[in-house]
C-alpha atoms as a PDB file:
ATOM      1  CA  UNK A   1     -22.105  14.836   4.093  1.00  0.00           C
ATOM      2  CA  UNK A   2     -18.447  15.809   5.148  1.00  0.00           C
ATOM      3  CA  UNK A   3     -19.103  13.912   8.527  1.00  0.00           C
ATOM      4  CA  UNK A   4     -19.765  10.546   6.510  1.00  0.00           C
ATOM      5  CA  UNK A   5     -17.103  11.165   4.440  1.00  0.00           C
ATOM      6  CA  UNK A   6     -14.575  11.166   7.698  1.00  0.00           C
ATOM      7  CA  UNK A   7     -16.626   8.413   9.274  1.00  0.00           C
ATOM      8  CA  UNK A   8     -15.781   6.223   6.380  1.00  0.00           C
ATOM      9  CA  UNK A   9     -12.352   7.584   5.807  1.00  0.00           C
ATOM     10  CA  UNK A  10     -11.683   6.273   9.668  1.00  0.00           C
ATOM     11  CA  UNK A  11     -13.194   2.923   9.423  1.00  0.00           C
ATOM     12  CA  UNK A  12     -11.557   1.874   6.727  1.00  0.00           C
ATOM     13  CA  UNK A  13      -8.004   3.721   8.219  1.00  0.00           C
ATOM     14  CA  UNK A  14      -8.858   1.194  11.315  1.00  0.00           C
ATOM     15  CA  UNK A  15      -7.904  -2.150   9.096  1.00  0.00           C
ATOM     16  CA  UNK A  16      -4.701  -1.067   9.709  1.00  0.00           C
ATOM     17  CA  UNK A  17      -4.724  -2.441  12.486  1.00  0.00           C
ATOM     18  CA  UNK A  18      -5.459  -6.114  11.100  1.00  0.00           C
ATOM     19  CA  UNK A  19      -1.958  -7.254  12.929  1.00  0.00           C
ATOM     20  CA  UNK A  20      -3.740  -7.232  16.600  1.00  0.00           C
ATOM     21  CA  UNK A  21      -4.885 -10.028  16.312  1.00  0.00           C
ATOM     22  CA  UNK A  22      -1.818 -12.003  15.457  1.00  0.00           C
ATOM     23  CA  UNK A  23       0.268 -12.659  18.837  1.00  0.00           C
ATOM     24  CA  UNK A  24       3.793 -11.522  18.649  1.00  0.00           C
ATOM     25  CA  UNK A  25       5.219 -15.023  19.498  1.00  0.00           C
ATOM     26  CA  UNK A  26       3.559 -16.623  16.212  1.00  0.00           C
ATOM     27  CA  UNK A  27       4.856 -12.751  14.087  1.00  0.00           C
ATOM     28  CA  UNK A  28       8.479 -13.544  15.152  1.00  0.00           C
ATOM     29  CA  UNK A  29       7.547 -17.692  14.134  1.00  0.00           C
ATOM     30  CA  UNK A  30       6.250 -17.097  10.599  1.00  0.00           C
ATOM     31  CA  UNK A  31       7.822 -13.898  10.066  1.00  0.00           C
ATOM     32  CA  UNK A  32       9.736 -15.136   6.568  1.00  0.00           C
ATOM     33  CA  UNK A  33       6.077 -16.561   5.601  1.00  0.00           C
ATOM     34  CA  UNK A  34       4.412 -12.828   6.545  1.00  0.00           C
ATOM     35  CA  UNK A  35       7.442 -11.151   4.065  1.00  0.00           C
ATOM     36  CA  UNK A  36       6.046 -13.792   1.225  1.00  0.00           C
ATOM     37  CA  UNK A  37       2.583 -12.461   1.416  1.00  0.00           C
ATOM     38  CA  UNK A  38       3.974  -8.881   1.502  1.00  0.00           C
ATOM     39  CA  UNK A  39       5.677  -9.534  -1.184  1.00  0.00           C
ATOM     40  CA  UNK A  40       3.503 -11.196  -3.578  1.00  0.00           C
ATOM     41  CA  UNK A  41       0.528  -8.557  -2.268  1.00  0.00           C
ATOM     42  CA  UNK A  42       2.771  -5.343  -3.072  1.00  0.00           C
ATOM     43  CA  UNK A  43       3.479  -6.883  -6.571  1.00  0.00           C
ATOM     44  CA  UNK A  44       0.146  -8.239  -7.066  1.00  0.00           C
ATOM     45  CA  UNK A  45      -1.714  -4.717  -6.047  1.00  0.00           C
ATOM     46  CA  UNK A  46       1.627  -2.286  -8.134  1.00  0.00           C
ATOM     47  CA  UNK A  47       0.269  -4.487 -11.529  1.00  0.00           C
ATOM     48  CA  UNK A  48      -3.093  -5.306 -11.088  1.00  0.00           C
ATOM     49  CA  UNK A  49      -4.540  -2.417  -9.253  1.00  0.00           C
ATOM     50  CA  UNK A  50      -3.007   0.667  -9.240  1.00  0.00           C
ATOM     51  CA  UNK A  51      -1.270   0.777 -12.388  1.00  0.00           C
ATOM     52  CA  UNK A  52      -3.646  -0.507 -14.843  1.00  0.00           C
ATOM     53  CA  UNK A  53      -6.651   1.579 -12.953  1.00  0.00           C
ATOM     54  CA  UNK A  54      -3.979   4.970 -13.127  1.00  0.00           C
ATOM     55  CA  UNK A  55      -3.115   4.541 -16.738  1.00  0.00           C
ATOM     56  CA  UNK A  56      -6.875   4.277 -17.575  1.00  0.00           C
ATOM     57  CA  UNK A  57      -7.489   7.996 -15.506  1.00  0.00           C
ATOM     58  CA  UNK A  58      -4.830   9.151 -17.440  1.00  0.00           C
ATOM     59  CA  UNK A  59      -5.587   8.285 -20.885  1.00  0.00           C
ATOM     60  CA  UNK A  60      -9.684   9.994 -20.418  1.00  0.00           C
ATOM     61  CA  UNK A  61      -7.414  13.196 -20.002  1.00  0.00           C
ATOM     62  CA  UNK A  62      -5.585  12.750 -23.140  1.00  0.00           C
ATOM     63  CA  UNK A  63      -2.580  11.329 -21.676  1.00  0.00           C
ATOM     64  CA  UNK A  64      -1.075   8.329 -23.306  1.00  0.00           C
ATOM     65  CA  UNK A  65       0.544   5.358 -21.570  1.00  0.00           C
ATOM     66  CA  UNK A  66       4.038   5.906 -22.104  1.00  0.00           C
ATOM     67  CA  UNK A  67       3.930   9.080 -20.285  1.00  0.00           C
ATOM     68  CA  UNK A  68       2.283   7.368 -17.487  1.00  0.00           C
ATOM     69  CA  UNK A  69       5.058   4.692 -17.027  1.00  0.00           C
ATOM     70  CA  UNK A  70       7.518   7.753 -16.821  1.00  0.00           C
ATOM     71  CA  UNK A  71       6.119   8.386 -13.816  1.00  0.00           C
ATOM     72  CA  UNK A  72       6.422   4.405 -12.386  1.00  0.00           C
ATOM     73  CA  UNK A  73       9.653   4.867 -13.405  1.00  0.00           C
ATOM     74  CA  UNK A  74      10.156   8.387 -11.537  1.00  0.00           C
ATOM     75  CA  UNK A  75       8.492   6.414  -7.945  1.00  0.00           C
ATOM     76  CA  UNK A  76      10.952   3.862  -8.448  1.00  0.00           C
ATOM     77  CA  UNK A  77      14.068   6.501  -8.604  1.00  0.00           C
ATOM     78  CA  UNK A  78      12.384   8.903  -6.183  1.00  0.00           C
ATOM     79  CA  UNK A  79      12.266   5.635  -3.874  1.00  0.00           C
ATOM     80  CA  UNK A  80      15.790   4.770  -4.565  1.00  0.00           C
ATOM     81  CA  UNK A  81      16.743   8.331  -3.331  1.00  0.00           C
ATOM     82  CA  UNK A  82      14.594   8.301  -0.314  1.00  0.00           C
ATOM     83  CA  UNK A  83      16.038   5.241   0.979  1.00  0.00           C
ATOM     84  CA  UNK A  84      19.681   6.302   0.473  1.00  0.00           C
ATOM     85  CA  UNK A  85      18.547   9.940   2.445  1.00  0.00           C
ATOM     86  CA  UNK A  86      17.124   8.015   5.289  1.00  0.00           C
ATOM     87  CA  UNK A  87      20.348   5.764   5.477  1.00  0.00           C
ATOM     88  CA  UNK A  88      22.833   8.758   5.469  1.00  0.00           C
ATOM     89  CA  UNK A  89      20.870  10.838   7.741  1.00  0.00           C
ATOM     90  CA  UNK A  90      19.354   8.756  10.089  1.00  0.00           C
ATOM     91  CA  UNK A  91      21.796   5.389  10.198  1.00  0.00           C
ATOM     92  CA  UNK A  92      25.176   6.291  10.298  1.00  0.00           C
ATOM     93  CA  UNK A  93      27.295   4.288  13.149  1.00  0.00           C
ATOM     94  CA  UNK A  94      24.364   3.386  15.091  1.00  0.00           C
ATOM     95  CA  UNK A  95      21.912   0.702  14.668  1.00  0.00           C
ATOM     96  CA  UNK A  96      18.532   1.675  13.099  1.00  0.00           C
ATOM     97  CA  UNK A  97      15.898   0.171  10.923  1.00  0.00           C
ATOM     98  CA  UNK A  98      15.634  -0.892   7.696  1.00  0.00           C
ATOM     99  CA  UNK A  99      14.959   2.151   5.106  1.00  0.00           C
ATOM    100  CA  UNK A 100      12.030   0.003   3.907  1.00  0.00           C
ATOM    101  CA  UNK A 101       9.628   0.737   6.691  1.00  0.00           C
ATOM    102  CA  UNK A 102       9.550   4.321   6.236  1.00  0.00           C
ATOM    103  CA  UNK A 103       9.863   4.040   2.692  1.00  0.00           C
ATOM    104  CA  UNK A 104       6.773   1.629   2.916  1.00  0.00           C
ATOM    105  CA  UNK A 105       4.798   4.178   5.408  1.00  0.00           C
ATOM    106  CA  UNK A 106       5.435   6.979   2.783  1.00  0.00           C
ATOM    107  CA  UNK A 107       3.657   4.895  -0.371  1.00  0.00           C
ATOM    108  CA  UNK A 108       1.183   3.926   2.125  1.00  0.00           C
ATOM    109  CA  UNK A 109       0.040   7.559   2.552  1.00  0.00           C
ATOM    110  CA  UNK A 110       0.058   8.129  -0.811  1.00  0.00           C
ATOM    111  CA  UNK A 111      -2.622   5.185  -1.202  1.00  0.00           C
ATOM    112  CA  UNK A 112      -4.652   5.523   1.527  1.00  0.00           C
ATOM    113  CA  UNK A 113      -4.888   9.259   1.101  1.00  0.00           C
ATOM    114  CA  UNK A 114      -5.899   8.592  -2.912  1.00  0.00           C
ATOM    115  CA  UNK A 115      -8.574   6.172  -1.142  1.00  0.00           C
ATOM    116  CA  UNK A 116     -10.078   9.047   0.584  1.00  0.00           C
ATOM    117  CA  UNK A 117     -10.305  11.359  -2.683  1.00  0.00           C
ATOM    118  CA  UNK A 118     -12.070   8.197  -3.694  1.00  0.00           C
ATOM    119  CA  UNK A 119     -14.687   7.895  -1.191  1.00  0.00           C
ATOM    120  CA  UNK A 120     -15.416  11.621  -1.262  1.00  0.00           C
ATOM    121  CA  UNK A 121     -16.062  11.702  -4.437  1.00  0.00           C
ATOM    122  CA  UNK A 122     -18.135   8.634  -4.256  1.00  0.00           C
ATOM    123  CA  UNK A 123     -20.596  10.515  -1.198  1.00  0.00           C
ATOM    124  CA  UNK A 124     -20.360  13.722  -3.591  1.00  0.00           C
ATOM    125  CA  UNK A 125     -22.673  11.489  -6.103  1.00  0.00           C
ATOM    126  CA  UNK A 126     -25.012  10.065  -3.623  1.00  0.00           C
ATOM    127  CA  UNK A 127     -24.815   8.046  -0.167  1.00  0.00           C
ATOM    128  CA  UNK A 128     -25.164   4.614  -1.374  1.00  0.00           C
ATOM    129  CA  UNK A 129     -22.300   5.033  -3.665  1.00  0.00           C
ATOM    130  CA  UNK A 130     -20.573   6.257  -1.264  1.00  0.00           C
ATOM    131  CA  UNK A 131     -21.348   3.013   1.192  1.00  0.00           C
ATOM    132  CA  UNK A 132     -20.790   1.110  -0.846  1.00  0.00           C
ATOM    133  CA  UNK A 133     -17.220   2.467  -2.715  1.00  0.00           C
ATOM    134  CA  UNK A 134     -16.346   2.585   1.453  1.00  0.00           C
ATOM    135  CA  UNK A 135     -17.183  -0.963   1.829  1.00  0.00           C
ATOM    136  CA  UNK A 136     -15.254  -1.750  -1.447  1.00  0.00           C
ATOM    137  CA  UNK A 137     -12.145   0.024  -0.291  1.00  0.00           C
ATOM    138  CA  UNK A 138     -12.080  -1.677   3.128  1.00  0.00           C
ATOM    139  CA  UNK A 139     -12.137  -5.021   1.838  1.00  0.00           C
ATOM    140  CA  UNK A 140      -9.547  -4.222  -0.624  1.00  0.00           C
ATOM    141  CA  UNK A 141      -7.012  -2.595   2.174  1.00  0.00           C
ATOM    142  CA  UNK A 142      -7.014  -6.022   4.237  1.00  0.00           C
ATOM    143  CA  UNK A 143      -4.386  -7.482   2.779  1.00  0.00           C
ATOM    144  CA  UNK A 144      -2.674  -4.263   1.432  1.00  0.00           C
ATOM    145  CA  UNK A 145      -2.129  -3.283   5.277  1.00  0.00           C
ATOM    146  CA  UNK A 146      -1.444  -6.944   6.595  1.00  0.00           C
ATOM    147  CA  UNK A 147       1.304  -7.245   3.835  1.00  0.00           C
ATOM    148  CA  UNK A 148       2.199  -3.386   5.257  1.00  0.00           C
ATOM    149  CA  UNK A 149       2.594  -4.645   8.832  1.00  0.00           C
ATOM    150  CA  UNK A 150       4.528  -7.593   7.537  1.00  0.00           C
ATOM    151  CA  UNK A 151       7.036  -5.242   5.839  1.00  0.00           C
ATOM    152  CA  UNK A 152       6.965  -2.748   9.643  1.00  0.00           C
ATOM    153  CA  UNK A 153       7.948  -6.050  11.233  1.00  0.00           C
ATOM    154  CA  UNK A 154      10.533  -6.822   8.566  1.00  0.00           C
ATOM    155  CA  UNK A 155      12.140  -3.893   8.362  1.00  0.00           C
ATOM    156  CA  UNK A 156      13.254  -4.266  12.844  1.00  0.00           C
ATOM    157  CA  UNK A 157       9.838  -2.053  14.111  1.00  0.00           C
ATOM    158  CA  UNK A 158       8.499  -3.707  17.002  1.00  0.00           C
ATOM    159  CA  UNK A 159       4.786  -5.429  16.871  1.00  0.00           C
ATOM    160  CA  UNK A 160       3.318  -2.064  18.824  1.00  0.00           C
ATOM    161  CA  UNK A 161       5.435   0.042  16.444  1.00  0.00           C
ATOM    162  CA  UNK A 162       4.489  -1.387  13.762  1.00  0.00           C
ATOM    163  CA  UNK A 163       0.786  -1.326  14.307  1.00  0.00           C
ATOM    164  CA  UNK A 164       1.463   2.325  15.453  1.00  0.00           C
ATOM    165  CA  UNK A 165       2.746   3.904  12.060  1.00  0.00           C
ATOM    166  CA  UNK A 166       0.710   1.960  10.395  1.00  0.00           C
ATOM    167  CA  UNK A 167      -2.356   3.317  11.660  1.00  0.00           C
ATOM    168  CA  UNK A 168      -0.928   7.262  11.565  1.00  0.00           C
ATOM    169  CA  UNK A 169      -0.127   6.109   7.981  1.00  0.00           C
ATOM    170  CA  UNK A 170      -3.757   5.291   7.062  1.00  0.00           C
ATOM    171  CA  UNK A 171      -5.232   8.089   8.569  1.00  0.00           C
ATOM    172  CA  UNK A 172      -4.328  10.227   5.423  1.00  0.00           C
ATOM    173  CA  UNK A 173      -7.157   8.678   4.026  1.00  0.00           C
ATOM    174  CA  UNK A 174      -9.195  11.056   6.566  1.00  0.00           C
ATOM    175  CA  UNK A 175      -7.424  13.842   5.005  1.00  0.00           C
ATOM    176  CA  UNK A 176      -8.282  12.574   1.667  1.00  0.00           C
ATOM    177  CA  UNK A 177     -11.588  12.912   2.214  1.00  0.00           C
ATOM    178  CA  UNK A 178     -11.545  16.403   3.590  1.00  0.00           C
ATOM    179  CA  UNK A 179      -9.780  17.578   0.891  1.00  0.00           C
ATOM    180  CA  UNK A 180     -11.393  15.341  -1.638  1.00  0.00           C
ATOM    181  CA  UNK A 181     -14.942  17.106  -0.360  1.00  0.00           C
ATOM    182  CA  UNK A 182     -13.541  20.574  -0.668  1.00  0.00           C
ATOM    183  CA  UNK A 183     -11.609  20.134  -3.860  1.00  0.00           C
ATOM    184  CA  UNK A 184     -12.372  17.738  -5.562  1.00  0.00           C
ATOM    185  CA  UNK A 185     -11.836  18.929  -8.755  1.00  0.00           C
ATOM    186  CA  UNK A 186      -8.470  19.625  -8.422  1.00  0.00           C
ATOM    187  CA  UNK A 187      -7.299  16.740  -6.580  1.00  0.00           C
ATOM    188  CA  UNK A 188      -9.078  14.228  -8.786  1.00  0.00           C
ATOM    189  CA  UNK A 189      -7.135  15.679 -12.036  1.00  0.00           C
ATOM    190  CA  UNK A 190      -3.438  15.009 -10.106  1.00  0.00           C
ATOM    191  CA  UNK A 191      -4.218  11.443  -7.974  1.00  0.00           C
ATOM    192  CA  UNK A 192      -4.031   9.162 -10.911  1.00  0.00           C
ATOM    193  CA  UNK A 193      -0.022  10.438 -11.201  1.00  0.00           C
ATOM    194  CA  UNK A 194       0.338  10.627  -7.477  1.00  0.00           C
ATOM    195  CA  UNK A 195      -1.078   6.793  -7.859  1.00  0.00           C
ATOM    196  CA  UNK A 196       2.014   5.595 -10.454  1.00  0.00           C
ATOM    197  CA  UNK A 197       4.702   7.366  -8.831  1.00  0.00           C
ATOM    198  CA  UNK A 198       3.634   4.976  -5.517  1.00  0.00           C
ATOM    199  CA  UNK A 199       3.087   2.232  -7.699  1.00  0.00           C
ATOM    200  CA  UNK A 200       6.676   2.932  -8.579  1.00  0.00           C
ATOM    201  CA  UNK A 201       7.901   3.284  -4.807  1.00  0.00           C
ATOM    202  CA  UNK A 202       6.007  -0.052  -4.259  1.00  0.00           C
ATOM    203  CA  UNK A 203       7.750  -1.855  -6.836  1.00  0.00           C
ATOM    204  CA  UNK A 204      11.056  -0.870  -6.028  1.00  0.00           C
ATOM    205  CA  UNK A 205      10.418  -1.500  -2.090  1.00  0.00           C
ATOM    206  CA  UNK A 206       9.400  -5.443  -3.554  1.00  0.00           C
ATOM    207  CA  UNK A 207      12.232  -6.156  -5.696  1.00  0.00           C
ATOM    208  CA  UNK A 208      15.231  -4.666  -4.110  1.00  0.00           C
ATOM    209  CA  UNK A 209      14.760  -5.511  -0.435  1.00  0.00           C
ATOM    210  CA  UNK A 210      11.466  -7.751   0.416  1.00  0.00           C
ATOM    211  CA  UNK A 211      11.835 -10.083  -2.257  1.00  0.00           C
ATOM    212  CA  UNK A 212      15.734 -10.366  -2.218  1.00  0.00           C
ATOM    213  CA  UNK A 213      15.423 -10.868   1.870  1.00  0.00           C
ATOM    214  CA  UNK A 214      13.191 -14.594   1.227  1.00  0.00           C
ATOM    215  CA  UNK A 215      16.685 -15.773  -0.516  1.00  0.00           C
ATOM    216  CA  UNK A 216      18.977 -15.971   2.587  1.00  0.00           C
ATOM    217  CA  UNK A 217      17.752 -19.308   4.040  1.00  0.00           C
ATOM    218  CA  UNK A 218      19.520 -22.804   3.659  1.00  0.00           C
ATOM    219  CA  UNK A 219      16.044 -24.361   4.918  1.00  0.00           C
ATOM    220  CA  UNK A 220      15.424 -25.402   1.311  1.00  0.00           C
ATOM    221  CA  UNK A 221      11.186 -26.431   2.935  1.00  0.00           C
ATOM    222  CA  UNK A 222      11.058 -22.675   4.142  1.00  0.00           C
ATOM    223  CA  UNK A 223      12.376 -21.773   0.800  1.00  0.00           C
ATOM    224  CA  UNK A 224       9.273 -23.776  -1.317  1.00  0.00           C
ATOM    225  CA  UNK A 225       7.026 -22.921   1.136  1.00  0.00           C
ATOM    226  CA  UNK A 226       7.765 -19.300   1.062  1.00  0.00           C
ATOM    227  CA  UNK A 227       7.556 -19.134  -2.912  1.00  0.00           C
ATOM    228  CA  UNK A 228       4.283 -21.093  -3.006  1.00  0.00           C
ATOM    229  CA  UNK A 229       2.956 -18.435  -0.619  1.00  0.00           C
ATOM    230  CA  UNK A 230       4.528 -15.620  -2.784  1.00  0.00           C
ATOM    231  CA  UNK A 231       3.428 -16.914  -5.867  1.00  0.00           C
ATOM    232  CA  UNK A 232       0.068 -18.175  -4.641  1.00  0.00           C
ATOM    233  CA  UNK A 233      -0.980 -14.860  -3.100  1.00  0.00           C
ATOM    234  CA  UNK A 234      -0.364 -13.029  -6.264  1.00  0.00           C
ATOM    235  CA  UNK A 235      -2.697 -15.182  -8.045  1.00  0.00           C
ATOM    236  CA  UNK A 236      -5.676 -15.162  -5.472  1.00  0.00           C
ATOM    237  CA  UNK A 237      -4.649 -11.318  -5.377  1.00  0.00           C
ATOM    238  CA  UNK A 238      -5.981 -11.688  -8.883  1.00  0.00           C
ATOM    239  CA  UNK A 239      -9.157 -13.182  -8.658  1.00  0.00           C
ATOM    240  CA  UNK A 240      -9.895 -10.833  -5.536  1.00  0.00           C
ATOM    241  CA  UNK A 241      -9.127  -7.770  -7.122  1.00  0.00           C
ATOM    242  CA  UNK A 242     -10.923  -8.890 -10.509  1.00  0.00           C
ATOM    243  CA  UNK A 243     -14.104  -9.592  -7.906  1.00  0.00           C
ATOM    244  CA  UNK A 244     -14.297  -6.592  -5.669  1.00  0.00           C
ATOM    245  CA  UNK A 245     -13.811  -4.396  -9.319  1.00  0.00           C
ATOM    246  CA  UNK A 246     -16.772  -6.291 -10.600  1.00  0.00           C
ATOM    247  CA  UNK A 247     -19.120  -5.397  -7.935  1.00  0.00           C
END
């Protein structure tokens, strides 16, 4: 069973990958319109996905939901401090990249590695549940990782860079699964909590850099264009979420 488990765990890490097939010419062209979908997908996934789905792991082990925002709240400061490290220690006088990309690439692992408790777990009750929880989570990651790559490219990391990281970023699901398969148990009890505090990183990645960044354009068509995307993504975010949970 372990060998499905990391089969799984690497097919779904490969939809990181999703920004191969756009060229680099049309990345740089619709950049600002990639950072909209980011945007509305990180916010979209933080409050309709991973928070609500955490809080309700956390409450069947007696945990109430104030307690579980501390620790959206704790991602978002933990976040705050991470950035400021990685612009004192690794900016100074030169140029470098935005803090966001790495800060991005670190929630990321968090996710993708929860993902692979997930589908452990899943293959631990029988093989079709574990199909089809695999199948479940790869659909789901498409635009997760897309928005991802969007932020990469945002953030000054070229297209091959970008795909790169993103991909080394995802493959914590593998370990996931390996650990997921071995123990369970233990893992399961702590995810939900490892799940808020990047819910928390994710949020404060959105509002104090990716969504502040659509704002500095006089193009006041890019500007509506950009917020319909934003706001329209969050909504079919919705319904997509809502259907792949009903399945």
């Amino acid at each position: 069973m372990i060998w499905w488990i990391i089969l799984a765990t690497f097919i779904v890490s490969l939809i990181s990958l999703v920004g191969i097939i756009i060229s680099s010419n049309k990345i740089q062209k619709f950049l600002y319109y990639f950072i909209a979908f980011a945007a509305g997908t990180l916010i979209a996934a933080t409050f309709f996905d991973l928070i609500p789905h955490a809080l309700i792991e956390i409450e069947e082990f007696g945990v109430d939901i104030e307690t579980g925002f501390i620790f959206v709240v704790f991602g978002i400061v933990l976040f705050f401090i991470l950035e400021k490290f990685i612009h004192w220690h690794h900016c100074g006088k030169e140029k470098c990249h935005k803090p966001t990309g790495l800060l991005i690439l670190t929630g990321d692992f968090v996710h993708n590695f929860i993902d692979g408790v997930l589908i452990a777990g899943a293959f631990m009750l029988d093989f079709t549940t574990g199909i089809v929880t695999s199948f479940i989570v790869l659909i789901h990651e498409i635009p997760q990782e897309f928005g991802d790559f969007a932020v990469l490219m945002h953030s000054g990391y070229t297209k091959s860079r970008a795909l790169f990281l993103n991909f080394v970023s995802a493959l914590s699901a593998i370990l996931g699964g390996i650990l997921g398969f071995f123990m369970f148990d233990m893992i399961e009890s702590f995810s939900p909590y490892a799940v808020l505090i990047a819910a928390g990183g994710f949020l404060y990645i959105a509002m104090s850099d990716i969504i502040p960044s659509m704002n500095g354009h006089e193009d006041k068509k890019r500007l509506i264009l950009g917020a319909l995307i934003f706001i329209l993504t969050i909504i079919l975010m919705r319904f997509f979420l809502e259907m792949l949970h009903g399945i």
